[in-house]
C-alpha atoms as a PDB file:
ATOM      1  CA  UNK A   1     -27.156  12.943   1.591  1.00  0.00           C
ATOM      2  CA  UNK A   2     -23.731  12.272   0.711  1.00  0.00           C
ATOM      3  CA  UNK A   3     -21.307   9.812   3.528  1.00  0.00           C
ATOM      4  CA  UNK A   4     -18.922  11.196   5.376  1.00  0.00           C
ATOM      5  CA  UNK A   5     -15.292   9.443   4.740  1.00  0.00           C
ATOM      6  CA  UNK A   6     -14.739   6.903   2.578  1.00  0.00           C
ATOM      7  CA  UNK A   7     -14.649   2.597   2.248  1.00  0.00           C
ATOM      8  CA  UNK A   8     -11.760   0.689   1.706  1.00  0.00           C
ATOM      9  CA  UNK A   9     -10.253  -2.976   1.608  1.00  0.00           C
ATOM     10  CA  UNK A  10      -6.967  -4.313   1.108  1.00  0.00           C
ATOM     11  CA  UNK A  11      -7.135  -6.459  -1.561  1.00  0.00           C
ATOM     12  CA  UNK A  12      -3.928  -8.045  -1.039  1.00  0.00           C
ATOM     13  CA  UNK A  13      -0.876  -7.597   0.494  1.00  0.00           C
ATOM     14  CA  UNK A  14       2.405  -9.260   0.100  1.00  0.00           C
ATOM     15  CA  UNK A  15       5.706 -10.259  -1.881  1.00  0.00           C
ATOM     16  CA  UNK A  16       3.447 -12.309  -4.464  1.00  0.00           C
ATOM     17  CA  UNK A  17       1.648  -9.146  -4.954  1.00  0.00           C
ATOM     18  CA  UNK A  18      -0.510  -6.221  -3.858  1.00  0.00           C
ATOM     19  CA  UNK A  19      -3.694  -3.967  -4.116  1.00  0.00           C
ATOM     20  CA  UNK A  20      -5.862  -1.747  -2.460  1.00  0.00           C
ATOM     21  CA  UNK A  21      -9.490  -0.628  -3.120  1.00  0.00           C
ATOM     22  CA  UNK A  22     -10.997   2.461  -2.134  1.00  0.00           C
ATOM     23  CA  UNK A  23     -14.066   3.982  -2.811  1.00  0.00           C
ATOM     24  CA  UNK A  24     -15.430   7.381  -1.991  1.00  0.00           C
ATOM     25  CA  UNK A  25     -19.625   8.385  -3.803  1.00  0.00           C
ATOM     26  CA  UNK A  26     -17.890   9.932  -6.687  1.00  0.00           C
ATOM     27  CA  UNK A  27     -14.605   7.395  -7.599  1.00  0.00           C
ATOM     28  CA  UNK A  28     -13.489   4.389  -7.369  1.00  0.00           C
ATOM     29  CA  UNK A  29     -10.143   3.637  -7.398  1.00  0.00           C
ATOM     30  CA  UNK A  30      -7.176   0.998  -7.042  1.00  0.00           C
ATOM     31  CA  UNK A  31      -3.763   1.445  -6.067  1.00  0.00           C
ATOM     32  CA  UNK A  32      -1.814  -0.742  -7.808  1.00  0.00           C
ATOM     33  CA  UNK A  33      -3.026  -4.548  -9.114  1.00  0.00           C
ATOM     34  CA  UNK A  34       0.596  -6.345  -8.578  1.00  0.00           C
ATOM     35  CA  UNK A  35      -1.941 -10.219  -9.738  1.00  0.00           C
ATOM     36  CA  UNK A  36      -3.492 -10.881 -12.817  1.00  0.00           C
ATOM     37  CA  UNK A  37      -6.326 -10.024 -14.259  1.00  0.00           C
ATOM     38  CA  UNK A  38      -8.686 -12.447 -13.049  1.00  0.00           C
ATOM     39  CA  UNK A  39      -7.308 -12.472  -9.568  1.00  0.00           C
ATOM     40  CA  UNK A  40      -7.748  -9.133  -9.083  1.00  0.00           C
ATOM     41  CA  UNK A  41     -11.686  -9.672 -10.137  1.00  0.00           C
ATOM     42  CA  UNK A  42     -12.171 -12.567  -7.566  1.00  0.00           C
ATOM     43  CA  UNK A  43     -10.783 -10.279  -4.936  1.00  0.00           C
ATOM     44  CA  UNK A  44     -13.147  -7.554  -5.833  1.00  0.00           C
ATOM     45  CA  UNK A  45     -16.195  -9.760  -5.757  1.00  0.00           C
ATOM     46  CA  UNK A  46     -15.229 -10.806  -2.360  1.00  0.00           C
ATOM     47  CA  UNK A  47     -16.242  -7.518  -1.291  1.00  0.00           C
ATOM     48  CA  UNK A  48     -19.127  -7.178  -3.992  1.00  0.00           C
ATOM     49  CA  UNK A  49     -17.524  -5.181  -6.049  1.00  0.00           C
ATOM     50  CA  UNK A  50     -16.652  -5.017 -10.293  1.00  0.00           C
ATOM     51  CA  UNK A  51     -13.503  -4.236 -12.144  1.00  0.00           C
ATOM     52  CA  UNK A  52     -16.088  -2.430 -14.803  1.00  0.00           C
ATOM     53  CA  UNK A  53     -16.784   0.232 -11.719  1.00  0.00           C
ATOM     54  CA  UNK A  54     -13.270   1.252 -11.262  1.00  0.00           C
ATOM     55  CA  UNK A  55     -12.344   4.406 -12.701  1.00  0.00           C
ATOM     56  CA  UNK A  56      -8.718   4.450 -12.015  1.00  0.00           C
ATOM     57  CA  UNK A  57      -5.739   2.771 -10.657  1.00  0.00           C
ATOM     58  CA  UNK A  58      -2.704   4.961  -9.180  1.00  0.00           C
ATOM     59  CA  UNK A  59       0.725   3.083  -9.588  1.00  0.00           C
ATOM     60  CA  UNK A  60       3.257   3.664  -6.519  1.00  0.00           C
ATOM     61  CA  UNK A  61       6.317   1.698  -8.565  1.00  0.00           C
ATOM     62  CA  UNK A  62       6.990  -0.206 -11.650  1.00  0.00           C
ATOM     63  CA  UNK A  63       8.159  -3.617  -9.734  1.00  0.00           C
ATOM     64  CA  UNK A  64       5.577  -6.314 -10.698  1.00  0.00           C
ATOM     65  CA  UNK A  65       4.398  -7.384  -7.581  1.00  0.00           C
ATOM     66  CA  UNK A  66       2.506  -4.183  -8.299  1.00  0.00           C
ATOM     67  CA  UNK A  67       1.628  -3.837 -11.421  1.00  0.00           C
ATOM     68  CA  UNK A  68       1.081  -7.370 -13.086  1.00  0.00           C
ATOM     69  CA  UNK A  69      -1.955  -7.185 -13.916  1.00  0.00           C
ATOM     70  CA  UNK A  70      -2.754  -3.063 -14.813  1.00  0.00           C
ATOM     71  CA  UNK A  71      -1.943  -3.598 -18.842  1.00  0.00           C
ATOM     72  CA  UNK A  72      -5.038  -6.167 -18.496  1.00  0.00           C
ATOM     73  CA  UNK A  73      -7.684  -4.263 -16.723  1.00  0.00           C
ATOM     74  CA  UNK A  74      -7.145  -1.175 -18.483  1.00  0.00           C
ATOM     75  CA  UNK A  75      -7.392  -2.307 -22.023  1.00  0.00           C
ATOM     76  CA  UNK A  76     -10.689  -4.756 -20.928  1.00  0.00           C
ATOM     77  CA  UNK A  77     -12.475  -1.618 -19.078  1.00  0.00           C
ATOM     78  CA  UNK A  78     -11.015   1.261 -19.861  1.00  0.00           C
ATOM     79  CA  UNK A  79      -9.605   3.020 -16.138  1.00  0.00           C
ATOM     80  CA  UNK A  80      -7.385   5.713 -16.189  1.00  0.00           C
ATOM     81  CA  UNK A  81      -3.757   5.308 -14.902  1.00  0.00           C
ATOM     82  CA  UNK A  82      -1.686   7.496 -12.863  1.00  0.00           C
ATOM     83  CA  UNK A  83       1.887   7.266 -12.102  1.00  0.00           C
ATOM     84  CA  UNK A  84       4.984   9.825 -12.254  1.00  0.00           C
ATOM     85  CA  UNK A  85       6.863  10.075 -15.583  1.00  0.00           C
ATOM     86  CA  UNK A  86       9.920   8.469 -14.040  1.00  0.00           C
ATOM     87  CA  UNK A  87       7.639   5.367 -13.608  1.00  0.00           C
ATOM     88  CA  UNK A  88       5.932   5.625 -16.790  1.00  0.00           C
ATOM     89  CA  UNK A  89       9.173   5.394 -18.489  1.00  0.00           C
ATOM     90  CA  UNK A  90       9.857   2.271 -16.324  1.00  0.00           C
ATOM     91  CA  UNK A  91       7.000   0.444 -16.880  1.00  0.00           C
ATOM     92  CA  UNK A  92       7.784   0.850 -20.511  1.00  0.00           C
ATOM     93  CA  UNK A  93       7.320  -2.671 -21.990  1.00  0.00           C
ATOM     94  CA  UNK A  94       5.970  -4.083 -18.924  1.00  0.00           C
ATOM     95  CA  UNK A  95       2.424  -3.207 -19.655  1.00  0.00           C
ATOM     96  CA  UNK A  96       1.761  -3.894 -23.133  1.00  0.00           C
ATOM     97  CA  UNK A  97      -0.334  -0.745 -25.335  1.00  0.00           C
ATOM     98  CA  UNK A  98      -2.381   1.380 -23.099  1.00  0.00           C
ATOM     99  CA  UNK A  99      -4.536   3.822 -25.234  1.00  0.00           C
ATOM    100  CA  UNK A 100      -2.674   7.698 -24.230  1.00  0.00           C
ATOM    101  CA  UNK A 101      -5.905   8.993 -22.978  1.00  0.00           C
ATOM    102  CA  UNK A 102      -5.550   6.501 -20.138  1.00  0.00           C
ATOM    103  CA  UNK A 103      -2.589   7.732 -19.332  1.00  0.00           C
ATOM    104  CA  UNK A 104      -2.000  10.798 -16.165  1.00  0.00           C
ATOM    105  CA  UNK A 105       0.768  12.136 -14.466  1.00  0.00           C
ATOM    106  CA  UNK A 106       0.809  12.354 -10.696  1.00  0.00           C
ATOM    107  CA  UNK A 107       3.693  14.044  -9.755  1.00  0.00           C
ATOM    108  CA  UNK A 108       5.815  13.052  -6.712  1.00  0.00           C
ATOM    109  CA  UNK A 109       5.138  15.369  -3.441  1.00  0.00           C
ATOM    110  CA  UNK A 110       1.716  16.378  -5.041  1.00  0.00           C
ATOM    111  CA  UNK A 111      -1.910  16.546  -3.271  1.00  0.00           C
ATOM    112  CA  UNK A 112      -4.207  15.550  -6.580  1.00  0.00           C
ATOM    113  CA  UNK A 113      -7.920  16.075  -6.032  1.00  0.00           C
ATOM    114  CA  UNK A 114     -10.035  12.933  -7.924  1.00  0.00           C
ATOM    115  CA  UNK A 115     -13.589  13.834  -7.585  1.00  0.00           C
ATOM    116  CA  UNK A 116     -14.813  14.238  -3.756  1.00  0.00           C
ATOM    117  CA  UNK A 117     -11.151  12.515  -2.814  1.00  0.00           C
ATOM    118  CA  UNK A 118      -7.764  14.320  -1.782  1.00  0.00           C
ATOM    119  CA  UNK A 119      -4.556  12.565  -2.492  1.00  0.00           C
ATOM    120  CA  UNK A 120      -1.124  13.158  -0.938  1.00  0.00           C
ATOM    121  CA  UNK A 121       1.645  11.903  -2.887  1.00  0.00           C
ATOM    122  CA  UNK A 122       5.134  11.073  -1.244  1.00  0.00           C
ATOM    123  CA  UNK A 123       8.439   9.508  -1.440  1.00  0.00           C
ATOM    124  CA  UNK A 124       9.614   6.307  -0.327  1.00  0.00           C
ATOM    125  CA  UNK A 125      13.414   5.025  -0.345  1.00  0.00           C
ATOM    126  CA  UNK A 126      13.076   1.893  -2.059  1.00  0.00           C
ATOM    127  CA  UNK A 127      14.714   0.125  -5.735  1.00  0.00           C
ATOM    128  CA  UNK A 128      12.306   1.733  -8.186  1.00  0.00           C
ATOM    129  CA  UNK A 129      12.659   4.662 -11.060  1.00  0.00           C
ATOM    130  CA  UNK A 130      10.419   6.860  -8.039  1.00  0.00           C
ATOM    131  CA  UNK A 131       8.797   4.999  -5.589  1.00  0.00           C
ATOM    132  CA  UNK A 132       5.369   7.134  -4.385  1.00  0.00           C
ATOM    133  CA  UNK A 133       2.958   5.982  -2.066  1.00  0.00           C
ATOM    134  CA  UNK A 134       0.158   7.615  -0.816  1.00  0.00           C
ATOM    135  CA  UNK A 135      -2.586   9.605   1.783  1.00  0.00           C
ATOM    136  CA  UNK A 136      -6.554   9.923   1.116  1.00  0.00           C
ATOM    137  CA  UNK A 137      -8.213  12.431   2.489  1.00  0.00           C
ATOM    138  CA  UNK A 138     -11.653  12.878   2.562  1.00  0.00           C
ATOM    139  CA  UNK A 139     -13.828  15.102   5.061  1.00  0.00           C
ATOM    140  CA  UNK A 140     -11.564  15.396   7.913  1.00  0.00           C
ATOM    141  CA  UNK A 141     -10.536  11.284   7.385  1.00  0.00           C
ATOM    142  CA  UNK A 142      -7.405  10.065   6.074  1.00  0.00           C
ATOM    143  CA  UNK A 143      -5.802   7.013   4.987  1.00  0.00           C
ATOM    144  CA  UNK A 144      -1.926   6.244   4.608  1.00  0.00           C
ATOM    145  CA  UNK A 145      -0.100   3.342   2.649  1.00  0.00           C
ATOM    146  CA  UNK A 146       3.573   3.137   3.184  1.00  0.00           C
ATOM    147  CA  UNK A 147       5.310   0.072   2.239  1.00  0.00           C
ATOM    148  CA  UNK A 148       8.342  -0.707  -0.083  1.00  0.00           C
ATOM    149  CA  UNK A 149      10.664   1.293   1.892  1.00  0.00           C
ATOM    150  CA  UNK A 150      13.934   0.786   3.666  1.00  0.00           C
ATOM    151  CA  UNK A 151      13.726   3.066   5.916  1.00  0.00           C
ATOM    152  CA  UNK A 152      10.973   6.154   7.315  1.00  0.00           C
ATOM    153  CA  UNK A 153      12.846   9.542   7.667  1.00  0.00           C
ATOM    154  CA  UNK A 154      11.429  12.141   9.691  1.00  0.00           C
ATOM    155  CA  UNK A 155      10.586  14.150   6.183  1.00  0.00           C
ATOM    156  CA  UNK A 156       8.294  11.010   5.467  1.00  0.00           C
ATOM    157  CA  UNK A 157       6.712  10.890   9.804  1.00  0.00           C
ATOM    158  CA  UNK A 158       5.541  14.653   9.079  1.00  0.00           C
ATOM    159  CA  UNK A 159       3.367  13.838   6.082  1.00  0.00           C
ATOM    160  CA  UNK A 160       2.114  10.732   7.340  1.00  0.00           C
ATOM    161  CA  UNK A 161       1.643  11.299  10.943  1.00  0.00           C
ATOM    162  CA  UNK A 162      -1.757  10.738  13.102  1.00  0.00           C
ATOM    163  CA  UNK A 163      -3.929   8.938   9.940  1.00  0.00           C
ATOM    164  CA  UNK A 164      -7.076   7.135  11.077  1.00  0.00           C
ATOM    165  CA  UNK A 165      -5.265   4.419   9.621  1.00  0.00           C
ATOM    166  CA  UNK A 166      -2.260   2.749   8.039  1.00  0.00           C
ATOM    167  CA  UNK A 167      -1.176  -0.062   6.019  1.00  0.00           C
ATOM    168  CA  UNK A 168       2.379  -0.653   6.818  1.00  0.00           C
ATOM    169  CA  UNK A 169       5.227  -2.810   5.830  1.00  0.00           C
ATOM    170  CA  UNK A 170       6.103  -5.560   8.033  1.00  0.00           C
ATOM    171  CA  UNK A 171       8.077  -7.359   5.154  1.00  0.00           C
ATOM    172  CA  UNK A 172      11.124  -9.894   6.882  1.00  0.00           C
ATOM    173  CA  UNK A 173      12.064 -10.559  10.281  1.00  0.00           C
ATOM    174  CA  UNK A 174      15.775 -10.487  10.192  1.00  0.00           C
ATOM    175  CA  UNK A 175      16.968 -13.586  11.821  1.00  0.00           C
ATOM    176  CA  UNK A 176      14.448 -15.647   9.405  1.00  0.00           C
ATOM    177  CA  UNK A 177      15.880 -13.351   6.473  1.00  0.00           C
ATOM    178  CA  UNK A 178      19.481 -14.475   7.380  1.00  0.00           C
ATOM    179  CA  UNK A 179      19.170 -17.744   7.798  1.00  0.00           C
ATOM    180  CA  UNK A 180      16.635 -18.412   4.822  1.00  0.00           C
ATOM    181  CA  UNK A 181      17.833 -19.746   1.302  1.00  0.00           C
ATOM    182  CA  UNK A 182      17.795 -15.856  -0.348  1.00  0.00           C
ATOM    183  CA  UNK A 183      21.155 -15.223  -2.278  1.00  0.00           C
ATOM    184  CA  UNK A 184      23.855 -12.734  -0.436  1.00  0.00           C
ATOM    185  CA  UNK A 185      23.139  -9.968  -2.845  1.00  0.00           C
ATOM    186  CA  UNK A 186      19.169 -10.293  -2.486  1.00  0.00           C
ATOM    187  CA  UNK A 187      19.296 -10.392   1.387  1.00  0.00           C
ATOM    188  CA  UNK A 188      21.650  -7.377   1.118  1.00  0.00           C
ATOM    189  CA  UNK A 189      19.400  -5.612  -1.157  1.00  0.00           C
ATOM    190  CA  UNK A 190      16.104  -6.077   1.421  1.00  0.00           C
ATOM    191  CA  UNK A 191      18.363  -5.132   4.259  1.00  0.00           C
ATOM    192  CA  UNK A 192      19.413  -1.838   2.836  1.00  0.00           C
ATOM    193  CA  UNK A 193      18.011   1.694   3.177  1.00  0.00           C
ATOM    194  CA  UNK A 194      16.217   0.855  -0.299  1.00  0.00           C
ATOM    195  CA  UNK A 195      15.031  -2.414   0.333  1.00  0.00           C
ATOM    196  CA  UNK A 196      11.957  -3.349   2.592  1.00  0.00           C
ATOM    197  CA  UNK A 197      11.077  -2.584   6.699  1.00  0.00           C
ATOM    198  CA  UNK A 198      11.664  -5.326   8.933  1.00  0.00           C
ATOM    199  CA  UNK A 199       8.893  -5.937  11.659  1.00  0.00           C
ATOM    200  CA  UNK A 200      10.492  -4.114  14.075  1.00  0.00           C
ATOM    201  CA  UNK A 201      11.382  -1.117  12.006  1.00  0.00           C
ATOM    202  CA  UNK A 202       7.251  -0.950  10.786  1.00  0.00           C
ATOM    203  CA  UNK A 203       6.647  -1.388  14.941  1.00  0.00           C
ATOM    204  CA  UNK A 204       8.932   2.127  14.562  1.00  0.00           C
ATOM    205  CA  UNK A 205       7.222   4.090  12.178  1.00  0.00           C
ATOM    206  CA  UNK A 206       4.173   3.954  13.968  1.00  0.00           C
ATOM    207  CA  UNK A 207       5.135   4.375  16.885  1.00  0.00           C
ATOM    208  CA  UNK A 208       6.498   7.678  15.678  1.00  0.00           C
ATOM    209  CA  UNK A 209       3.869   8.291  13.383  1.00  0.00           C
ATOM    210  CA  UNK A 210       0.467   7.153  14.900  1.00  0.00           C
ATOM    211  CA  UNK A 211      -1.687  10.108  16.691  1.00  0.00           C
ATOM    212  CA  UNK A 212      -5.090  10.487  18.596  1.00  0.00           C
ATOM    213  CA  UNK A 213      -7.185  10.043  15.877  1.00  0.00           C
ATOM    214  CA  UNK A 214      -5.461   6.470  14.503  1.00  0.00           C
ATOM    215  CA  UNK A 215      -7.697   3.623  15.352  1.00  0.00           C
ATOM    216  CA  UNK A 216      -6.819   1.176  13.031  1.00  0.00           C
ATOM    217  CA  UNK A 217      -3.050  -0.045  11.618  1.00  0.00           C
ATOM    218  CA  UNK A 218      -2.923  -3.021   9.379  1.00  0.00           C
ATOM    219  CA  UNK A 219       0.449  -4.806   8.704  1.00  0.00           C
ATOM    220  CA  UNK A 220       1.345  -5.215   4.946  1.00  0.00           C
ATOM    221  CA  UNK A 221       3.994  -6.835   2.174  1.00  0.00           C
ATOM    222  CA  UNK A 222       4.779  -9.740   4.218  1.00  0.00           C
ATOM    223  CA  UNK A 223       7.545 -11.971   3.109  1.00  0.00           C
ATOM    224  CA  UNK A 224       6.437 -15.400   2.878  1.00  0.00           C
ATOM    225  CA  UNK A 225       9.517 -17.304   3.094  1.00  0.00           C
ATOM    226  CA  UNK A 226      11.484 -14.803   5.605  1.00  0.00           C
ATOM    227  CA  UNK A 227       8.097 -13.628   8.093  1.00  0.00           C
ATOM    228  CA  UNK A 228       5.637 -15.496  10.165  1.00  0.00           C
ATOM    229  CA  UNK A 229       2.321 -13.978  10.254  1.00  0.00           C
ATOM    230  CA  UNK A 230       1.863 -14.544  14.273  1.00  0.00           C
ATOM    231  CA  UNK A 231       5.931 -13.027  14.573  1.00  0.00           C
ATOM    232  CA  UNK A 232       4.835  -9.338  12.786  1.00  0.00           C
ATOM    233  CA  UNK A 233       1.929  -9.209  14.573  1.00  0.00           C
ATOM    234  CA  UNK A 234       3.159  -9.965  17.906  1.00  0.00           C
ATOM    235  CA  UNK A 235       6.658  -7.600  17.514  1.00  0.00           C
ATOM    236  CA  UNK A 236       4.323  -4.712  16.663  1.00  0.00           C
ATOM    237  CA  UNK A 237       1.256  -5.173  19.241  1.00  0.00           C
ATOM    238  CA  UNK A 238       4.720  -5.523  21.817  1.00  0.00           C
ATOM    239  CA  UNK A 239       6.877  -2.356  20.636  1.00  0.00           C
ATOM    240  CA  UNK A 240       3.503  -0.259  20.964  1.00  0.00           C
ATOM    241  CA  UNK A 241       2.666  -1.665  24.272  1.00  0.00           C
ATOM    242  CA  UNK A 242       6.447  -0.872  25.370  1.00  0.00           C
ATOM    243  CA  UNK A 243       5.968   2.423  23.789  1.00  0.00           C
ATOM    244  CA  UNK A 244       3.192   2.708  25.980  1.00  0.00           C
ATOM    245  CA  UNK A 245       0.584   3.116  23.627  1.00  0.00           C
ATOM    246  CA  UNK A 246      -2.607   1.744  24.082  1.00  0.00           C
ATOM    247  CA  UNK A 247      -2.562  -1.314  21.663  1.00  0.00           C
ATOM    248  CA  UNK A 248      -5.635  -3.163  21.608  1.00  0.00           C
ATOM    249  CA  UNK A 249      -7.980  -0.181  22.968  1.00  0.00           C
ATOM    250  CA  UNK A 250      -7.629   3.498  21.652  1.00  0.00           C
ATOM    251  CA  UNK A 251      -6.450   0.947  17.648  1.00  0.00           C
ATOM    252  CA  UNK A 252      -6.339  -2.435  16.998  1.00  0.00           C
ATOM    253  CA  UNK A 253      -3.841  -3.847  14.884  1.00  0.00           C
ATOM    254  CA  UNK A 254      -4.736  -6.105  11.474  1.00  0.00           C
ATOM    255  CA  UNK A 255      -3.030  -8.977   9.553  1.00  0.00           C
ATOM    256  CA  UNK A 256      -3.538  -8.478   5.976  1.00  0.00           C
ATOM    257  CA  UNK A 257      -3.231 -11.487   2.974  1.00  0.00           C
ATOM    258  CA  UNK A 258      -1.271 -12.200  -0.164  1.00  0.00           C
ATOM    259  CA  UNK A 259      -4.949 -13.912  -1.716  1.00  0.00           C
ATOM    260  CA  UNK A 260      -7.905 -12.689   0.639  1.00  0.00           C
ATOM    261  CA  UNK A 261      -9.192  -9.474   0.700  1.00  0.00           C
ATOM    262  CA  UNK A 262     -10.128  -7.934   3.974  1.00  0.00           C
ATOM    263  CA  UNK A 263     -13.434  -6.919   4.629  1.00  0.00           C
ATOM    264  CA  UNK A 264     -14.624  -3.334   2.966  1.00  0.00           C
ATOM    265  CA  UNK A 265     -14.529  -0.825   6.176  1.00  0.00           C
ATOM    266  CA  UNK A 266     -15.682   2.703   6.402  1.00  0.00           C
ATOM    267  CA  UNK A 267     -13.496   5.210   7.642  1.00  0.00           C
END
């Protein structure tokens, strides 16, 4: 008899780059592979699992903390790619020859059925051709990524909302932004509606997004030279708790890594 819901793991998660694993009994599938090659195979045997067994990745944006190390893995094993023709044309160059049978279209603002899995596409306001990220859904359970965004509308809340989980951005804290050693232009660029959330704004978006079935939020694309691990943890477990949400006992919340995957959990 078939599972119910699906397994996932976040691969990695950061500026230095990102990707996320998720497997359902008919497909597995990445979204995005922002490392190279061999990386992303270390991180996949630290939850037992081979690049060989993948049978596609989906591409959110053509920045290369995301997509370093796609050209790689899908000329050595042969995965189909997905991304919207905007992107394509953007990561023109950046991926070296991928055969054309490889490469699908996922539309923005589409739900695209792979095998037994459902997935959501939706916009993001970030520096990219057109940013996408993502929901799985799978009998009755869902899954959201949202990072790479400067901001979380209310268009973006209403597909999102009350996921058993999240991965969200908790990219800078401000004051550490400010102060750090980034040029005037590249702080601006962060700061702006298509740059990156700051801790507080991720505390935000869940707090306006997370519902009665969310159990489980893990923090994602930290900066590491303008965030402290401890500083986005603590600013979102205190923003829910003000919110009065029950933080620590109806969901917990999760640090994610740049270089260690976390452990593969059902949903």
């Amino acid at each position: 008899m078939a599972e119910k819901g699906f397994y996932y793991s976040i691969l990695a998660s950061g500026s230095s780059g990102n990707s996320f694993y998720l497997e359902t009994d008919q497909k597995k599938i990445l979204v995005d592979a922002g490392l190279s090659g061999k990386k992303i195979t270390s991180l996949l045997a630290e939850i037992d699992r081979k690049p060989e067994d993948i049978d596609a990745i989906l591409v959110t944006h053509e920045h290369s903390d995301h997509i370093h190390g796609i050209g790689v893995l899908a000329r050595k094993y042969g995965m189909d790619i997905y991304a919207n023709e905007p992107t394509w044309r953007a990561m023109e160059g950046k991926l070296g020859k991928i055969d054309i049978a490889q490469k699908h279209i996922f539309e923005l603002g589409v739900t695209k059925t792979l095998g037994d899995l459902d997935i959501e596409s939706f916009g993001v306001s970030h520096d990219a051709a057109c940013p996408q990220f993502y929901r799985f859904m799978k009998d009755d359970k869902s899954f959201v990524m949202l990072t790479d965004t400067g901001y979380v509308s209310d268009r973006m809340v209403g597909i999102v909302e009350n996921a058993d989980a999240y991965l969200i951005e908790s990219n800078h804290d401000i004051n550490i932004l400010r102060a750090g050693s980034y040029s005037w232009s590249l702080k601006q660029r962060i700061l702006s509606d298509k740059g990156h959330l700051c801790n507080e704004d991720g505390a935000d978006a869940m707090i306006r997004a997370l519902g009665n079935r969310t159990k489980k939020i893990y923090l994602g694309h930290l900066s590491k030279e303008n965030n402290i691990k401890e500083l986005a943890h603590l600013t979102m477990v205190n923003q829910l708790a003000q919110a009065d949400l029950a933080v620590g006992s109806d969901f917990q919340v999760y640090d994610t890594s740049p270089d260690t995957a976390t452990k593969l959990t059902r949903i």
